[in-house]
Protein backbone atom coordinates (compact mmCIF):
# COMPACT_ATOMS: atom_id res chain seq x y z
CA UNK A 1 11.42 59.22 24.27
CA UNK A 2 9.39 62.05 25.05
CA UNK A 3 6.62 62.04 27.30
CA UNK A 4 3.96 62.03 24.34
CA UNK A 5 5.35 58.66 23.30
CA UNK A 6 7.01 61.00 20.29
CA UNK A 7 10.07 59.77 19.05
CA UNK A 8 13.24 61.91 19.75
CA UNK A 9 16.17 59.86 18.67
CA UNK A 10 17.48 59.35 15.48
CA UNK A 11 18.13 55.54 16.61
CA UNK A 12 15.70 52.89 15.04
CA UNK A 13 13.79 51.53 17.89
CA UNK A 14 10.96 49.23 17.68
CA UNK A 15 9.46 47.16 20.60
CA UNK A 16 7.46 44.05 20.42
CA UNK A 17 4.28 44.03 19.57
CA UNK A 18 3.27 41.42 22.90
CA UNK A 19 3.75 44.10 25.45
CA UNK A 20 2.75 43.35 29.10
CA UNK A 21 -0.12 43.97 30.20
CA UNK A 22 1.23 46.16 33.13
CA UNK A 23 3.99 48.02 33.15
CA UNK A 24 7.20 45.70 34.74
CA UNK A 25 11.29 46.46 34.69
CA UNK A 26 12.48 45.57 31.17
CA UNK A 27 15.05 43.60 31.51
CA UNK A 28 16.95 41.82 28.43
CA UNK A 29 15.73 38.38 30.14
CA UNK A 30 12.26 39.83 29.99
CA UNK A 31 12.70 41.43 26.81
CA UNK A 32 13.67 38.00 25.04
CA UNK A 33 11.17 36.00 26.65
CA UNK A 34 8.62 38.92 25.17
CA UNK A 35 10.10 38.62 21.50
CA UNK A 36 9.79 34.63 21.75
CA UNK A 37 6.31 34.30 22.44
CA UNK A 38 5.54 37.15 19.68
CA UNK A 39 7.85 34.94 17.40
CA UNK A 40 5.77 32.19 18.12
CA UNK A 41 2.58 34.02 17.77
CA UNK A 42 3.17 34.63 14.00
CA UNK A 43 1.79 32.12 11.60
CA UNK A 44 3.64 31.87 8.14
CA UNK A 45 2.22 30.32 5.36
CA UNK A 46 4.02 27.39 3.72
CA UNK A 47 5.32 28.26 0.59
CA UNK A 48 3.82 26.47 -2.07
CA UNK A 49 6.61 23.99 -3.64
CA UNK A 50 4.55 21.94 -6.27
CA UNK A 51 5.33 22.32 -9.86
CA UNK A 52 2.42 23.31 -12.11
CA UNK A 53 3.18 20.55 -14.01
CA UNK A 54 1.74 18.18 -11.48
CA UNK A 55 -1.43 19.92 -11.62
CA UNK A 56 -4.54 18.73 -13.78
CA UNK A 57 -3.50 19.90 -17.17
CA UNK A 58 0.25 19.60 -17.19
CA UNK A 59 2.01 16.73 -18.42
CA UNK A 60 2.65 15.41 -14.86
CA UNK A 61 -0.53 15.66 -13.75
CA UNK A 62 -1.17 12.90 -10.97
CA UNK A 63 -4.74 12.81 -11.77
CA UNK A 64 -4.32 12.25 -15.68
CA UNK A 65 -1.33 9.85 -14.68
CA UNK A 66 -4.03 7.82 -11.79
CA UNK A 67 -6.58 8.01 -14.33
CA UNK A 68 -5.23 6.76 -17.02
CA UNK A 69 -3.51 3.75 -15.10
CA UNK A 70 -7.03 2.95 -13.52
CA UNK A 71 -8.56 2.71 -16.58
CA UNK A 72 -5.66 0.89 -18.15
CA UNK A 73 -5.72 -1.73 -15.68
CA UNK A 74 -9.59 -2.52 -16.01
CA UNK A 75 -9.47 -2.80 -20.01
CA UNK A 76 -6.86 -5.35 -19.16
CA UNK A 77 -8.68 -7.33 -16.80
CA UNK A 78 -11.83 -7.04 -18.95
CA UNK A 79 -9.89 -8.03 -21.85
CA UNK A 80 -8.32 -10.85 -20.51
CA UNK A 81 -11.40 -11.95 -18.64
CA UNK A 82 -13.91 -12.03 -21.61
CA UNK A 83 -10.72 -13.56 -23.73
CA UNK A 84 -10.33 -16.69 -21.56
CA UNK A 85 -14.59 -16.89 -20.79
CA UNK A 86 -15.31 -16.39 -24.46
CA UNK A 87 -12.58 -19.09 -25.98
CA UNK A 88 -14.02 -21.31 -23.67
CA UNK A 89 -17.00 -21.34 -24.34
CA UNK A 90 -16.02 -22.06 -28.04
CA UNK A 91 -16.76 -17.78 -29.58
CA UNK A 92 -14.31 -16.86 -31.80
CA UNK A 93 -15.09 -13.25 -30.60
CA UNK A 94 -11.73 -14.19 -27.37
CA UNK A 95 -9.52 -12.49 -30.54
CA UNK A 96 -10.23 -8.92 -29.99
CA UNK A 97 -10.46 -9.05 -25.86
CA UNK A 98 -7.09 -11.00 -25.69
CA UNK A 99 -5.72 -7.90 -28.62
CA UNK A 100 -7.66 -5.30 -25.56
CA UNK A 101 -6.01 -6.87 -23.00
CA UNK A 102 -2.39 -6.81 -24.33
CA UNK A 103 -2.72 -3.73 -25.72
CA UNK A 104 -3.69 -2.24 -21.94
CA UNK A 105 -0.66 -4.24 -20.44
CA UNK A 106 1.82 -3.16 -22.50
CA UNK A 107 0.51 0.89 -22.11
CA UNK A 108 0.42 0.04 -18.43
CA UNK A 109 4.12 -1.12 -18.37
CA UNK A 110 5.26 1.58 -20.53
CA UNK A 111 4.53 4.53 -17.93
CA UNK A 112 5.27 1.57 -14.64
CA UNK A 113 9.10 0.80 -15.80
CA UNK A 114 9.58 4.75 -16.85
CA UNK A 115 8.57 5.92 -13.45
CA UNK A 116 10.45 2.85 -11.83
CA UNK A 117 13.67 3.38 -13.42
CA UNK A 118 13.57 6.71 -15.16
CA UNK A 119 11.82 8.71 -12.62
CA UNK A 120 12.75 12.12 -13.99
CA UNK A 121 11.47 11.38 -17.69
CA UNK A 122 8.10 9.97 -15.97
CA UNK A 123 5.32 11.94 -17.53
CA UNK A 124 1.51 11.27 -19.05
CA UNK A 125 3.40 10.92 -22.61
CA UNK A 126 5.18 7.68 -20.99
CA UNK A 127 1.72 5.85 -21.68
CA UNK A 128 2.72 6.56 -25.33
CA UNK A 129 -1.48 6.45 -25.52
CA UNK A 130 -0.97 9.31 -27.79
CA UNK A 131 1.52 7.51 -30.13
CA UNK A 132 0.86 9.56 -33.59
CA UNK A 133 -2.04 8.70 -36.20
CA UNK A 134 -0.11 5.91 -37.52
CA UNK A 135 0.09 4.21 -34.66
CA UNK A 136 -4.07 4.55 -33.99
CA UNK A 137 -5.04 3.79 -37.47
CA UNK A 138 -2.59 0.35 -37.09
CA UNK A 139 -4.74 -0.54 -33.89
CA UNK A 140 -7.99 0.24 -35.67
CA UNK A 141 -7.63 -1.54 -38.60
CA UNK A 142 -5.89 -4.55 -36.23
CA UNK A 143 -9.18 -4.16 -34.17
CA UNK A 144 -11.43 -4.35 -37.17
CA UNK A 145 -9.75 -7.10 -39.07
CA UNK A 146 -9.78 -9.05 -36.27
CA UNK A 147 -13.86 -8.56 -35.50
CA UNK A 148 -14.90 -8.99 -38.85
CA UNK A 149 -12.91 -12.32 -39.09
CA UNK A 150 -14.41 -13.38 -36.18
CA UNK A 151 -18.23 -12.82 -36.24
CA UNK A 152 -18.30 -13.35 -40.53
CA UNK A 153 -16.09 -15.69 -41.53
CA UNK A 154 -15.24 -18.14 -38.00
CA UNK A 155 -14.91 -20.90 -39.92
CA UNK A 156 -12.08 -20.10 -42.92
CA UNK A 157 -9.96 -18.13 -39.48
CA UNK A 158 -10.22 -21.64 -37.41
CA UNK A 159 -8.58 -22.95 -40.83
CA UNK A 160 -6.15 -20.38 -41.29
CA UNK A 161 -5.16 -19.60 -37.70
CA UNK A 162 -4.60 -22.82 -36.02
CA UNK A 163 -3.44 -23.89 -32.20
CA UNK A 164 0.18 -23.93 -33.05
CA UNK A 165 -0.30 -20.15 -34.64
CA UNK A 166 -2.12 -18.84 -31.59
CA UNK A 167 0.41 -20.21 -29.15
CA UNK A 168 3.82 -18.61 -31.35
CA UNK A 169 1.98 -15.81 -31.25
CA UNK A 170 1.90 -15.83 -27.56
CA UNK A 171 5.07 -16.88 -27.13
CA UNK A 172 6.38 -13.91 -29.31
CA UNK A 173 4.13 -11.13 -27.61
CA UNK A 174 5.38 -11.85 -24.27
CA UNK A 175 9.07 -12.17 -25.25
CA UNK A 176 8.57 -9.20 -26.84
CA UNK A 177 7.44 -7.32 -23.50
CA UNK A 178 10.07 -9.01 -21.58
CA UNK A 179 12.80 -7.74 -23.84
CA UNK A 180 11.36 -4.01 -24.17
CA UNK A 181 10.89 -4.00 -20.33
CA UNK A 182 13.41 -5.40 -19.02
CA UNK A 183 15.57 -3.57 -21.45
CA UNK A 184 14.27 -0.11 -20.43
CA UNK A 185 14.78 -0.64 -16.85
CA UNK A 186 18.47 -1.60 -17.29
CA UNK A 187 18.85 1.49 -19.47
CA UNK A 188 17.88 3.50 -16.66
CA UNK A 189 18.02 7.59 -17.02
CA UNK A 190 19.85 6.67 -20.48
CA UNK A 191 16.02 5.59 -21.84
CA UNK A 192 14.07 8.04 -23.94
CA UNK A 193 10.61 7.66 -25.37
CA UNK A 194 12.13 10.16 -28.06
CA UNK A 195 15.82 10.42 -30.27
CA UNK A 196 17.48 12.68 -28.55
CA UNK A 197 19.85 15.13 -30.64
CA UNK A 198 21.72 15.97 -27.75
CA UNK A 199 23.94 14.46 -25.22
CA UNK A 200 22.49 15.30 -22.20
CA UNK A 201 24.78 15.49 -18.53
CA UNK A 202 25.07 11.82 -17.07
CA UNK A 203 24.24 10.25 -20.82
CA UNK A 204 25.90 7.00 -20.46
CA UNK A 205 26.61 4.39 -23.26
CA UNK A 206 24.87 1.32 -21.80
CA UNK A 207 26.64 -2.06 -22.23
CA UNK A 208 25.56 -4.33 -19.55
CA UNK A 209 22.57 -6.86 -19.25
CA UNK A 210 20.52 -7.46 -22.52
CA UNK A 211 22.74 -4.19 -24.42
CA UNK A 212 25.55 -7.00 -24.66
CA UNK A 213 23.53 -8.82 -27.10
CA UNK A 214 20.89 -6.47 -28.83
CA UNK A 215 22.28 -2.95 -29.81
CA UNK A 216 18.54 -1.56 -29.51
CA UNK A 217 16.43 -4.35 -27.23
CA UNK A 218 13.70 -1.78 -26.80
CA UNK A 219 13.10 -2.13 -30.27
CA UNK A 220 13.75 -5.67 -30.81
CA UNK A 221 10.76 -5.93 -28.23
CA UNK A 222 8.35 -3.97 -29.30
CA UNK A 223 9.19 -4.89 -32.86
CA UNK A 224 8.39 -8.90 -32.22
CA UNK A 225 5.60 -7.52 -29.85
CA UNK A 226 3.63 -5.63 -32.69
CA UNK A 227 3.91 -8.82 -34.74
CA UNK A 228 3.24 -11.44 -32.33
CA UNK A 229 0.06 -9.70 -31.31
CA UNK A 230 -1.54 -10.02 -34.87
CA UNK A 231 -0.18 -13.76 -35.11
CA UNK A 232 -1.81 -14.53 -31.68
CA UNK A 233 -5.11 -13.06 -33.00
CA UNK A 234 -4.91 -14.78 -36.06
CA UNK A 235 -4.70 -11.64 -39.01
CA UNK A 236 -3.07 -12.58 -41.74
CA UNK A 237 -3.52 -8.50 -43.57
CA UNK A 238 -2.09 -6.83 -40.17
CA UNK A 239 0.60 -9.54 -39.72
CA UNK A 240 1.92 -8.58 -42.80
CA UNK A 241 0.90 -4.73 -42.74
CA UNK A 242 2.55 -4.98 -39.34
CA UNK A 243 5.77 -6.36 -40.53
CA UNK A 244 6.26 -4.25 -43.36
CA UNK A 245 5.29 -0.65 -41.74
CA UNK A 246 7.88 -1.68 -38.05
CA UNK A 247 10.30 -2.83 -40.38
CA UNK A 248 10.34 0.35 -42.14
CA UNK A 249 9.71 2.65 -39.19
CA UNK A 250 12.87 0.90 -37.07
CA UNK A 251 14.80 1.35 -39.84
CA UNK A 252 14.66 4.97 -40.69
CA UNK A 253 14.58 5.54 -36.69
CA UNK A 254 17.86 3.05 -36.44
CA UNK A 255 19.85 5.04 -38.87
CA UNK A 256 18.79 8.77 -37.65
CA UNK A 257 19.69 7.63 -33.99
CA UNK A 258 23.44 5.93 -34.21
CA UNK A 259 24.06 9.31 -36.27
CA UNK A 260 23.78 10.89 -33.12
CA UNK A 261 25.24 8.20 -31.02
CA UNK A 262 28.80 8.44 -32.77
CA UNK A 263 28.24 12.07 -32.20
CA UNK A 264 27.95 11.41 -28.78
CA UNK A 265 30.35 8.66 -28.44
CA UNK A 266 32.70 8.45 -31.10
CA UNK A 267 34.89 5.26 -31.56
CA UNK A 268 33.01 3.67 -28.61
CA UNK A 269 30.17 3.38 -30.41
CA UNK A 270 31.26 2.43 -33.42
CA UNK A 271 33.19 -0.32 -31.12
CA UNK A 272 30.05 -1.87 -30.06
CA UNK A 273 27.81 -0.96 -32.91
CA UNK A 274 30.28 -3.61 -34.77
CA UNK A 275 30.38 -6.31 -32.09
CA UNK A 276 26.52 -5.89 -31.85
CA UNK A 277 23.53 -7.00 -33.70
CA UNK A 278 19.98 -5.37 -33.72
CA UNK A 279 18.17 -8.36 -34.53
CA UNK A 280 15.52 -7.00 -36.66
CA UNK A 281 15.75 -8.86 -39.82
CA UNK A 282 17.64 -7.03 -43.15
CA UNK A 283 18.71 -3.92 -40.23
């Protein structure tokens, strides 16, 4: 260096920027403890790791996800609540808060067992809240049937819709959930809200648990489910609009699927598609 502090080597020398005070020996001791502290001095900002997918608007968002759960679980207790308060106290009105109720349980459980046992797939669409027109006009009309039943004609529904119907009903809804549930959360990773056209890495064939007996228990639930709910509330049009459109809708959704499942798994499949049943009547 020259005595100007110009630069007069063509080496590349920098010094730290935490220079001492006054002017000392430079040692390399000293000259490491200098670099450490101005090391330490620097503050680097964390890098920010979080998808935007988990942000308010994408389809992981943890507030629409803690929304939507909080106000699932309070139409359930409501529902339930105003069900057991109003049938006994003799109102025929318990119909469409017991329908509320089960209808926030099951949403509830749809997202809980996907983020229990399909973490990766867990997303806002695992509600399945936004199910497709179909499936909101179904609820609407089951909501309205069951309403005008109850406040207009209470007397021809006690007829009509007796004890013994109200408690198969029950006893179908909630073997219904069981199935679907417990079905989903032995299916793992291998679950998916939608057909999947193509075998994706780690795709398994399950076998095991409730698979050995039902070749699609997620639909044998939630078929018996729809059903029993309209039983339980006592609609005879829905029961039977019920049946007819889940029937037709499992059907069409059966056949398109095991195309792609042989496709997937050959012989296999076709192994245990024959030594299986679906349990859906006529499928």
């Amino acid at each position: 260096m020259a005595s100007n502090g110009s630069a007069t080597s063509s080496h590349d020398i920098s010094f730290p920027v935490n220079r001492p005070a006054q002017q000392v020996q430079w040692t390399p001791e000293f000259d490491a403890s200098v670099r450490a502290r101005e090391v330490s001095s620097v503050q680097i900002e964390p890098a920010n790791s979080v998808p935007p997918e988990y942000y308010p608007n994408g389809k992981r968002s943890l507030a629409g996800i803690g929304l939507r759960a909080f106000f699932l679980g309070n139409a359930a207790i409501i529902g339930l609540f105003f069900a057991v308060q109003l049938a006994y106290h003799g109102s025929h009105l318990w119909r469409p808060f017991l329908f509320l109720g089960t209808l926030s349980v099951f949403h509830f459980l749809e997202f809980y067992t996907t983020a229990a046992y399909n973490t990766p797939d867990a997303k806002i669409g695992s509600f399945l809240l936004t199910n497709g027109a179909q499936y909101r006009i179904a609820h609407t009309v089951a909501f309205t049937e069951t309403i005008i039943t109850s406040c207009f004609f209470p007397g021809w529904q006690s007829k009509v819709h007796s004890p013994v119907a109200i408690l198969a009903g029950i006893i179908t809804v909630l073997m219904g959930q069981v199935v679907r549930s417990i079905a989903m959360a032995q299916a793992g990773t291998n679950f998916n809200h939608q057909v999947q056209s193509k075998k994706n890495e780690g795709h398994e064939l399950v076998t095991r648990g409730l698979y050995a007996y039902f070749r699609h228990p997620s639909y044998f639930g939630f078929f018996w489910w729809g059903i029993g709910t309209q039983v339980m509330i006592g609609n005879i049009v829905c029961t039977l609009g019920y049946a007819g459109v889940l029937w037709f809708f499992f059907k069409t959704r059966i056949n398109h699927e095991e195309k792609h499942l042989i496709q997937f798994f050959g012989k296999n499949y076709e192994t245990y598609r024959v030594n299986t049943r679906v349990w859906i009547p006529f499928i």
